[in-house]
Structure formats: C-alpha cells, structure tokens
PDB file of N, CA and C in Angstrom:
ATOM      1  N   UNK A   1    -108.207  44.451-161.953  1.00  0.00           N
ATOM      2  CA  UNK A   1    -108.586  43.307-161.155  1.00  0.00           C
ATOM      3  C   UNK A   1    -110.093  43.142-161.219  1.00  0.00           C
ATOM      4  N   UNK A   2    -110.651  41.801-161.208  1.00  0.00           N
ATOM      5  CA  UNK A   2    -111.933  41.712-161.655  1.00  0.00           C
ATOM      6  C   UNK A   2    -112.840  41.673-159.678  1.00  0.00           C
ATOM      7  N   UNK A   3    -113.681  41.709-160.213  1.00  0.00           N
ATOM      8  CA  UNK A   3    -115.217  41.977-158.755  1.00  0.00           C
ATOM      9  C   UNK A   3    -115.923  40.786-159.276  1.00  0.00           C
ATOM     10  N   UNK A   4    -115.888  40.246-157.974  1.00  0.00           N
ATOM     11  CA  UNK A   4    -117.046  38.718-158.095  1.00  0.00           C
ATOM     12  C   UNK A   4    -117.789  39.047-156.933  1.00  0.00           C
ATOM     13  N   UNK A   5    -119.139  38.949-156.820  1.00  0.00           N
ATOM     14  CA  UNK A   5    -119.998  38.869-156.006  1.00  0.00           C
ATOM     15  C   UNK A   5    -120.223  37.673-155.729  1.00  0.00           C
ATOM     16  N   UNK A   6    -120.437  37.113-154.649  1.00  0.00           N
ATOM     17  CA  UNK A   6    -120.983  35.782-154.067  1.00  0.00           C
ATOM     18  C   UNK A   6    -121.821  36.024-152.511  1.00  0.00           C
ATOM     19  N   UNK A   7    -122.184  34.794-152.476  1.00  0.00           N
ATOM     20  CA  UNK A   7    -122.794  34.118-151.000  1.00  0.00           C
ATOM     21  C   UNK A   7    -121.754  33.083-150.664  1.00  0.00           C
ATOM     22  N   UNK A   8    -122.137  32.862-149.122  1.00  0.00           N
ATOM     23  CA  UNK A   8    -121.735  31.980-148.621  1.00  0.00           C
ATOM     24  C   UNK A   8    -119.899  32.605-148.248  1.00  0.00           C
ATOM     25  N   UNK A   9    -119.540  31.171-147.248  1.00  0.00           N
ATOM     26  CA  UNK A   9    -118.345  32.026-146.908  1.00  0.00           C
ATOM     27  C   UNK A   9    -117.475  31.618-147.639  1.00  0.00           C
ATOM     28  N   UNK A  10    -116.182  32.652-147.180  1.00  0.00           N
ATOM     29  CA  UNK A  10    -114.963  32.931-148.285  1.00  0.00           C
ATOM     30  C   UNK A  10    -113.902  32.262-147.474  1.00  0.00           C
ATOM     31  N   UNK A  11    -112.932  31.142-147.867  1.00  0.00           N
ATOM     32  CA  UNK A  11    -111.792  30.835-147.513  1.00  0.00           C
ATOM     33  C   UNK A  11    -110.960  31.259-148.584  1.00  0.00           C
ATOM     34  N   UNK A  12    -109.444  31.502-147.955  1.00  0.00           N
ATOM     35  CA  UNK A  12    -108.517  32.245-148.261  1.00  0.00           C
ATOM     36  C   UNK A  12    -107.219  31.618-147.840  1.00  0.00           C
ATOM     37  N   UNK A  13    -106.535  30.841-148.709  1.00  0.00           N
ATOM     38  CA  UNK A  13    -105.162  29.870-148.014  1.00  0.00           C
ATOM     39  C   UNK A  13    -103.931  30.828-148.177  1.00  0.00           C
ATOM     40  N   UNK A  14    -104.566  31.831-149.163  1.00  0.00           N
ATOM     41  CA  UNK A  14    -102.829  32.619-149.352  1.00  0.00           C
ATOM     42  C   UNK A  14    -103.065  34.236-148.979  1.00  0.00           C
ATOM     43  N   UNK A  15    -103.970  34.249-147.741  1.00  0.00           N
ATOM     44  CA  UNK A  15    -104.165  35.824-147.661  1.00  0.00           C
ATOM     45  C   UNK A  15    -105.545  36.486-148.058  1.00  0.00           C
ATOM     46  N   UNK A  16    -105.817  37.320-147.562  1.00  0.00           N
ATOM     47  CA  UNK A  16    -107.323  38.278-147.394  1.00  0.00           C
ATOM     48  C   UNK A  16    -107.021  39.827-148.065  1.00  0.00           C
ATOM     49  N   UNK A  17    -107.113  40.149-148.623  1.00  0.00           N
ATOM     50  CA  UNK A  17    -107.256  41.556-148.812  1.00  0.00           C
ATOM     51  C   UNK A  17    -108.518  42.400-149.229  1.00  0.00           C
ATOM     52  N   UNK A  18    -108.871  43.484-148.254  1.00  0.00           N
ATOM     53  CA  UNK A  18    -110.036  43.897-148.453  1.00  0.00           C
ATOM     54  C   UNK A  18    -111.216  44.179-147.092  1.00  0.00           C
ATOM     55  N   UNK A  19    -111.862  44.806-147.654  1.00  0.00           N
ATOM     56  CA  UNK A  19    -113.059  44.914-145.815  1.00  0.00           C
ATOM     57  C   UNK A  19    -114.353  44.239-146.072  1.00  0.00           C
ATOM     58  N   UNK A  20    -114.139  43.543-144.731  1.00  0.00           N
ATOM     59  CA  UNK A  20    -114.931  42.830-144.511  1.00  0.00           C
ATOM     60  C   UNK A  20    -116.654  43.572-143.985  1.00  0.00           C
ATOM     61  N   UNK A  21    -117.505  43.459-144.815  1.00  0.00           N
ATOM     62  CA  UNK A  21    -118.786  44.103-144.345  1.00  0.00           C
ATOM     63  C   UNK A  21    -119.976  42.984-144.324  1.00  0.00           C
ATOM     64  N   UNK A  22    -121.040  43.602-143.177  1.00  0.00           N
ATOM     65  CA  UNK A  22    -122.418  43.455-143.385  1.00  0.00           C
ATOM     66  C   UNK A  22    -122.626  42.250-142.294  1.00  0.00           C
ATOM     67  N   UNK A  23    -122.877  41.204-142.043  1.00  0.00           N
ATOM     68  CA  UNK A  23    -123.141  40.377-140.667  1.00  0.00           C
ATOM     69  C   UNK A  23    -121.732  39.256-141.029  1.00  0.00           C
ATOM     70  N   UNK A  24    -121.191  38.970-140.309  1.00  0.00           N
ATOM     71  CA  UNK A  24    -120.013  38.116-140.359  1.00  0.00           C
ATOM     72  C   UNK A  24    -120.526  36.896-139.363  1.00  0.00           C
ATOM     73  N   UNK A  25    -120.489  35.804-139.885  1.00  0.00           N
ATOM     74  CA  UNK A  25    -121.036  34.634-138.638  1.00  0.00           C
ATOM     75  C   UNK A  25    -119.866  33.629-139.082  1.00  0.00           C
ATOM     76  N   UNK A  26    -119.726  32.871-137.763  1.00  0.00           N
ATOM     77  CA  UNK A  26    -118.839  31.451-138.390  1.00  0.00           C
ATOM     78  C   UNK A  26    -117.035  32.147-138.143  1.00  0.00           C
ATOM     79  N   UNK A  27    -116.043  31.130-137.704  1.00  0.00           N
ATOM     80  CA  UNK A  27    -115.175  31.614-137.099  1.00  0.00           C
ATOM     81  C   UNK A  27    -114.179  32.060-138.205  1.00  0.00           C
ATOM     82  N   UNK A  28    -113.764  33.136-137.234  1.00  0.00           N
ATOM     83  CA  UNK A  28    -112.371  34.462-138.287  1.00  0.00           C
ATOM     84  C   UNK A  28    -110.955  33.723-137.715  1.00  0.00           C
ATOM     85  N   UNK A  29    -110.352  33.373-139.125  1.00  0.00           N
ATOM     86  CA  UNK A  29    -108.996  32.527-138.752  1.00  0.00           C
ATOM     87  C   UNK A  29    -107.964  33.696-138.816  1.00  0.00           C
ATOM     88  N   UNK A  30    -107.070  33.964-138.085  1.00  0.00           N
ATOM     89  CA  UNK A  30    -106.384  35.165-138.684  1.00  0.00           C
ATOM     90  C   UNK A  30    -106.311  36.323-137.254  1.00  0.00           C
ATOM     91  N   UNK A  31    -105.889  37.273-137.395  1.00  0.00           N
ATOM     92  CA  UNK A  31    -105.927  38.718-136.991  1.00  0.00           C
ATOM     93  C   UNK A  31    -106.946  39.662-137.600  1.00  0.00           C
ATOM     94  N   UNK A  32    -107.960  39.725-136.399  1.00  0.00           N
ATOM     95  CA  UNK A  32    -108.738  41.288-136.534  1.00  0.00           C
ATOM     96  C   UNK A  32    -108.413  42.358-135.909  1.00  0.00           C
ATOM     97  N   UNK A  33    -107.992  43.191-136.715  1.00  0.00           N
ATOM     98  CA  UNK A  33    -108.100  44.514-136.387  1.00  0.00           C
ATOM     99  C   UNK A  33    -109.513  45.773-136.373  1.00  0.00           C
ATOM    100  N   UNK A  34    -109.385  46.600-135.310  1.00  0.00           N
ATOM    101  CA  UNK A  34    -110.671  46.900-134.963  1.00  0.00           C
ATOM    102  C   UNK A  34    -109.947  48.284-135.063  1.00  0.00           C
ATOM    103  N   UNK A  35    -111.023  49.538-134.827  1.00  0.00           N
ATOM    104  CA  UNK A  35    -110.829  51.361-135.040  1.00  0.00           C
ATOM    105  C   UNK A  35    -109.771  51.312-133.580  1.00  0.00           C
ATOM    106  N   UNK A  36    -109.082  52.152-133.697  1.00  0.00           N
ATOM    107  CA  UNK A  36    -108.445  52.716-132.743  1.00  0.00           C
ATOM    108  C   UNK A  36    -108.929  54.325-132.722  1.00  0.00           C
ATOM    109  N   UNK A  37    -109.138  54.427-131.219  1.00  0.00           N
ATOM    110  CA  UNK A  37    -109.318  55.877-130.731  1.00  0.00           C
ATOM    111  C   UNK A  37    -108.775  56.141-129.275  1.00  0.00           C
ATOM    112  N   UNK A  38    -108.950  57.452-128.991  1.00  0.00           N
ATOM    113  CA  UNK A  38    -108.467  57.899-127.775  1.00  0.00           C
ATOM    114  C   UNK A  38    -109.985  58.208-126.900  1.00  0.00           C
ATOM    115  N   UNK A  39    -110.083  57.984-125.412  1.00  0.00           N
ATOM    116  CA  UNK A  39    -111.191  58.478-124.714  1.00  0.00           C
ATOM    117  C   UNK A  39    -112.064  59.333-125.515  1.00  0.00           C
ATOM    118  N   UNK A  40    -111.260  60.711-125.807  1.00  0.00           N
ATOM    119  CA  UNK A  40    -112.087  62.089-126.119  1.00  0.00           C
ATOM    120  C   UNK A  40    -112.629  61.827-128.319  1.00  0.00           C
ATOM    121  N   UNK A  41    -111.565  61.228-128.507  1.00  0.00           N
ATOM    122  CA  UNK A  41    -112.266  60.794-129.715  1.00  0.00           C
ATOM    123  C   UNK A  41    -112.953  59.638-129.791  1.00  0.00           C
ATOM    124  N   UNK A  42    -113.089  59.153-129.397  1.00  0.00           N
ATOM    125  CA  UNK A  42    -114.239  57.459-129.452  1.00  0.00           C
ATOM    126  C   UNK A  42    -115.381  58.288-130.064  1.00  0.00           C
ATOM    127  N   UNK A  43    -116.138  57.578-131.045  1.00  0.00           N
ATOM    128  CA  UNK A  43    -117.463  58.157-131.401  1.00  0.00           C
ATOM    129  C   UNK A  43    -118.463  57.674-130.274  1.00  0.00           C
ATOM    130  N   UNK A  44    -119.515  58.339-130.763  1.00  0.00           N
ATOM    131  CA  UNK A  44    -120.684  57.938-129.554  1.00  0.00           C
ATOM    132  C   UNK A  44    -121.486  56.453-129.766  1.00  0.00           C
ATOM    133  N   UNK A  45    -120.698  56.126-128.732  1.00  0.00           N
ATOM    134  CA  UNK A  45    -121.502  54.264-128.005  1.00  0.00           C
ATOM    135  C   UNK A  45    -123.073  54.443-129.060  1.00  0.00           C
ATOM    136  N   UNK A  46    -124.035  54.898-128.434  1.00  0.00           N
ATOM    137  CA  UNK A  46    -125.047  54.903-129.098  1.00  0.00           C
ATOM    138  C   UNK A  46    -125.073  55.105-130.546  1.00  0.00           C
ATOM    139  N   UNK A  47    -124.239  56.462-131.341  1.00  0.00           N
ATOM    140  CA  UNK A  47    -124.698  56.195-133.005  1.00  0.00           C
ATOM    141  C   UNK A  47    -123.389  54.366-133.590  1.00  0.00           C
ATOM    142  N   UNK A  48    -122.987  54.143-132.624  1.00  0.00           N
ATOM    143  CA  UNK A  48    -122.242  53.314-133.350  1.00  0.00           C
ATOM    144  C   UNK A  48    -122.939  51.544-132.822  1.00  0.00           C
ATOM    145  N   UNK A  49    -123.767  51.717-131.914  1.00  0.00           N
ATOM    146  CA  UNK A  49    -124.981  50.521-131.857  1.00  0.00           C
ATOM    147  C   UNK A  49    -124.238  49.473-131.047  1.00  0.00           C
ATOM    148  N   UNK A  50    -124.688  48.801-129.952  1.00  0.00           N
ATOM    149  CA  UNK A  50    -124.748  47.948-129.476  1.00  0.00           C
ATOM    150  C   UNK A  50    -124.122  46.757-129.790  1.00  0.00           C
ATOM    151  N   UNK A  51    -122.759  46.214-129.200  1.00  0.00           N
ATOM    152  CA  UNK A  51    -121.881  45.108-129.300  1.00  0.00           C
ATOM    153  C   UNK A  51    -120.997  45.314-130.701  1.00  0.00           C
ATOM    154  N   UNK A  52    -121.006  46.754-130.999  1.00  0.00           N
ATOM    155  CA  UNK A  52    -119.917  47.503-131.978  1.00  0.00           C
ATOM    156  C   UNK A  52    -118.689  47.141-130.496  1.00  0.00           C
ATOM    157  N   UNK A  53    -117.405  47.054-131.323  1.00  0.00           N
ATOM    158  CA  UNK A  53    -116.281  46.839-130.693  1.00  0.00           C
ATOM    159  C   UNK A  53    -115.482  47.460-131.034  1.00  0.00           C
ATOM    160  N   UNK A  54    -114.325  48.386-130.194  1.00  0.00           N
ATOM    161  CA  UNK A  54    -113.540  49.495-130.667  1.00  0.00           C
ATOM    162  C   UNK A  54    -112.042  49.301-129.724  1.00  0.00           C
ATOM    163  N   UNK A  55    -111.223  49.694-130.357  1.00  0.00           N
ATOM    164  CA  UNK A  55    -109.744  49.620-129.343  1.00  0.00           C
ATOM    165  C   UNK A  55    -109.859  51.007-128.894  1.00  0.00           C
ATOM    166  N   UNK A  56    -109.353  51.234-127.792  1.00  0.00           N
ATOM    167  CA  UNK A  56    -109.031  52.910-126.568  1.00  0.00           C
ATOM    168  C   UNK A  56    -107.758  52.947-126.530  1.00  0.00           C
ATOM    169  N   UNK A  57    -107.034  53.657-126.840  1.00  0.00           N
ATOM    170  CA  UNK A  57    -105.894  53.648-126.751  1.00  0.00           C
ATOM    171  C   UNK A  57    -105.096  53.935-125.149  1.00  0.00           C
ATOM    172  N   UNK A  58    -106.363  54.547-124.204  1.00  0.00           N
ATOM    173  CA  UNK A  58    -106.235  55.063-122.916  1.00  0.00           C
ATOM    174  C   UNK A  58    -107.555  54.522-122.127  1.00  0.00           C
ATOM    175  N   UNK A  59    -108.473  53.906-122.529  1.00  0.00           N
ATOM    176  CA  UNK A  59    -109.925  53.592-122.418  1.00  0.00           C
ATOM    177  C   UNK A  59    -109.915  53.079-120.410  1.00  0.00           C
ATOM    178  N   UNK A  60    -108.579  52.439-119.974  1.00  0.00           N
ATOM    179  CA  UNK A  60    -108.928  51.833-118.792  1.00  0.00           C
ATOM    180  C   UNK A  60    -107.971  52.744-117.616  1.00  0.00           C
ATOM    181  N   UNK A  61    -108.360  53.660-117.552  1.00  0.00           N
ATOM    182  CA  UNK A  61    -107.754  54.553-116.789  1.00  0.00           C
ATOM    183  C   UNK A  61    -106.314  54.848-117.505  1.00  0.00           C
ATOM    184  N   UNK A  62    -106.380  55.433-118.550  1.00  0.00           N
ATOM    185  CA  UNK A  62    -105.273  55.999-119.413  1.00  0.00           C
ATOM    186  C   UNK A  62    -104.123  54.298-120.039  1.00  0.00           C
ATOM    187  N   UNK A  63    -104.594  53.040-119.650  1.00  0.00           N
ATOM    188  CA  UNK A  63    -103.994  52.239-120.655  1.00  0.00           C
ATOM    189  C   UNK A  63    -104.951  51.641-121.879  1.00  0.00           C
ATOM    190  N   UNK A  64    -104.597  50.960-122.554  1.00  0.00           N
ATOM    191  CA  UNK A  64    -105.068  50.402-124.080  1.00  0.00           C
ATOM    192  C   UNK A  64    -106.224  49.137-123.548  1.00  0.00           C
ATOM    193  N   UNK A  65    -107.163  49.155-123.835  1.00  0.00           N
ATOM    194  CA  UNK A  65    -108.206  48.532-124.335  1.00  0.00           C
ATOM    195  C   UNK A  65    -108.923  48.044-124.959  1.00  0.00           C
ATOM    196  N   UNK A  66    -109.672  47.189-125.320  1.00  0.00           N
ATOM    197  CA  UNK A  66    -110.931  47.197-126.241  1.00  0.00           C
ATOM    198  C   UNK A  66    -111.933  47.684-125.402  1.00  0.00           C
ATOM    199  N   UNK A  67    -113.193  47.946-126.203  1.00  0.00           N
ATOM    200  CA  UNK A  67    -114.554  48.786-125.558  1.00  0.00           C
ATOM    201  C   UNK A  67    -115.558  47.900-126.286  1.00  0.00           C
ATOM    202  N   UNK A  68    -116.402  47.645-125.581  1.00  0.00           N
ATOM    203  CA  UNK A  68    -117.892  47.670-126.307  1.00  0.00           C
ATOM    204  C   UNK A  68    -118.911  48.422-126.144  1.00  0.00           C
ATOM    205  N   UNK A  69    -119.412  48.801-127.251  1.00  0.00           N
ATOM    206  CA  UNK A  69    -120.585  49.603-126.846  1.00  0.00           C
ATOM    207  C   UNK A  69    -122.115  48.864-126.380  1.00  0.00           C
ATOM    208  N   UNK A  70    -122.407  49.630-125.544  1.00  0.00           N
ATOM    209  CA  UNK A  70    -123.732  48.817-124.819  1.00  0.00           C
ATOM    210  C   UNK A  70    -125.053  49.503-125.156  1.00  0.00           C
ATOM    211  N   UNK A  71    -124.995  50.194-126.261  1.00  0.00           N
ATOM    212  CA  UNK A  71    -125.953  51.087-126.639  1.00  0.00           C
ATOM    213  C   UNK A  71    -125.679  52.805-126.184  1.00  0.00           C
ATOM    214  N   UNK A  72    -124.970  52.657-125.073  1.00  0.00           N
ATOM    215  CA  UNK A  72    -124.941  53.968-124.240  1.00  0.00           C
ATOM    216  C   UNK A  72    -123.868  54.336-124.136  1.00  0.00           C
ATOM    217  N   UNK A  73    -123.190  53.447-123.619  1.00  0.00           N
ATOM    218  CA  UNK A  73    -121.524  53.801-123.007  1.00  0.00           C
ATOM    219  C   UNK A  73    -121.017  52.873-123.813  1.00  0.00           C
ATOM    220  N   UNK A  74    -119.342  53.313-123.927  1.00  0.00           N
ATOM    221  CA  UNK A  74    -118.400  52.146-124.185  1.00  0.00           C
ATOM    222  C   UNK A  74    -117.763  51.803-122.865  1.00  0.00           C
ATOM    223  N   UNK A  75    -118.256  49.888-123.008  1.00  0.00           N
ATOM    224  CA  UNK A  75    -117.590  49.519-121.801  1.00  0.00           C
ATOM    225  C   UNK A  75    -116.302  49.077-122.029  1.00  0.00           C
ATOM    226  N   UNK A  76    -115.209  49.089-120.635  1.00  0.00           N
ATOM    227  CA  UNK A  76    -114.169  48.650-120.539  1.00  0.00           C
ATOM    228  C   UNK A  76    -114.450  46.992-120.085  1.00  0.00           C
ATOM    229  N   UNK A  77    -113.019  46.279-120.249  1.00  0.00           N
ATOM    230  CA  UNK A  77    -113.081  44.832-119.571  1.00  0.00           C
ATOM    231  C   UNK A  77    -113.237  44.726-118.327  1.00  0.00           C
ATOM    232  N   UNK A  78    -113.439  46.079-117.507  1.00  0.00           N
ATOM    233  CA  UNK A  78    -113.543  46.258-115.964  1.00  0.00           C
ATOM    234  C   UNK A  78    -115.288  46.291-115.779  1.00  0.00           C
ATOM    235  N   UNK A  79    -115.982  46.925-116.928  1.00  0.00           N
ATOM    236  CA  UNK A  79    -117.663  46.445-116.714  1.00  0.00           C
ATOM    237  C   UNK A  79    -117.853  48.079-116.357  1.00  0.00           C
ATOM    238  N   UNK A  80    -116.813  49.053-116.585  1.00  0.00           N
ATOM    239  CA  UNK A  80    -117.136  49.824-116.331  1.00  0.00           C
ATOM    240  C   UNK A  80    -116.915  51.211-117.779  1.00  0.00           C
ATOM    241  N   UNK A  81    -117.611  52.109-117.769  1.00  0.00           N
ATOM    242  CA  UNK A  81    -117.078  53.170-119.021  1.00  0.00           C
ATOM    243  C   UNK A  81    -115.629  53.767-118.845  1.00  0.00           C
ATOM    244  N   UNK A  82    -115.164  53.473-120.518  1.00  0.00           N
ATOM    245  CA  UNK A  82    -114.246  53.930-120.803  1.00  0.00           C
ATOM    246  C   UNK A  82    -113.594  55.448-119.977  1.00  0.00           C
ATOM    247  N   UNK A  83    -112.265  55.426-119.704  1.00  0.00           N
ATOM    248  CA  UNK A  83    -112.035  56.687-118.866  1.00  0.00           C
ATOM    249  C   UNK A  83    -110.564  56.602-119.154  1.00  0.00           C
ATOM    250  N   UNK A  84    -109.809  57.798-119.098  1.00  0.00           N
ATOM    251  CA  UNK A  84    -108.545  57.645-119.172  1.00  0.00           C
ATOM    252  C   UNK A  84    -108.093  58.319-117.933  1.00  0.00           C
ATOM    253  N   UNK A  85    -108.894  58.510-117.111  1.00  0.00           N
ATOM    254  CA  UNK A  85    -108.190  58.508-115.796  1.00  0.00           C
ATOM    255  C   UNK A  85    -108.625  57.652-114.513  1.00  0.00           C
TER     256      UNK A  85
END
C-alpha cells in the first residue's frame, strides 16, 4: 500500500483507517475513541499535558468516565479528580 503525505484536511466517504496525529482542528464526523484506563493506571495528568482527554473505566466514584487533564489532576465531569471510590 502506497504513503502520501499531504496538508490540509482529509475527507473520507468510505471509511478512515489509521491514527490520527499532531493538532487536529475543524469538526471529526464519525466516532472517537480515546485510551481507556482504570483510576490506578491512568498515566500522570501532568506528563500527559493539559486538555489531553482519557476514558476511566471507574474514574467517577468506581463508574466509567471521560477525564481531562488540567495539567495536574484528571478531572471528572463532576469538576472534581478522578476517584473510584
């Protein structure tokens, strides 16, 4: 299968295959999927940078979540850090 490099964005009428890297702007038609982890495995909020977005599998007092990281903590949709209890 051949490798094309380009600019600018990519439409796709019959399907996407592949990872998406580097600044993404302009709207995602489709299903994103994001890392899944548990509380004790989540990497650290800080090496993973600010408005990184992650699924918890337990993140809001032991149910499923998304998180953002705020530089420090990963927050829950409650405004508060991830916890599974």
């Amino acid at each position: 299968m051949a490798t094309t490099t380009f600019s600018g964005p990519v439409v796709s009428t019959n399907g996407f295959t592949g990872a998406v890297t580097g600044d993404v702007t302009g709207d995602v038609v489709g299903t994103v999927k994001v890392p899944t982890y548990d509380v004790d495995g989540a990497p650290s909020a800080a090496t993973a940078g600010a408005g990184t977005i992650i699924y918890v599998s337990d993140g809001l007092a032991g149910a499923p979540c998304l998180a953002v990281s705020d530089g420090t903590d990963w927050i829950s949709p409650a405004g508060t850090a991830i916890s599974d209890t």
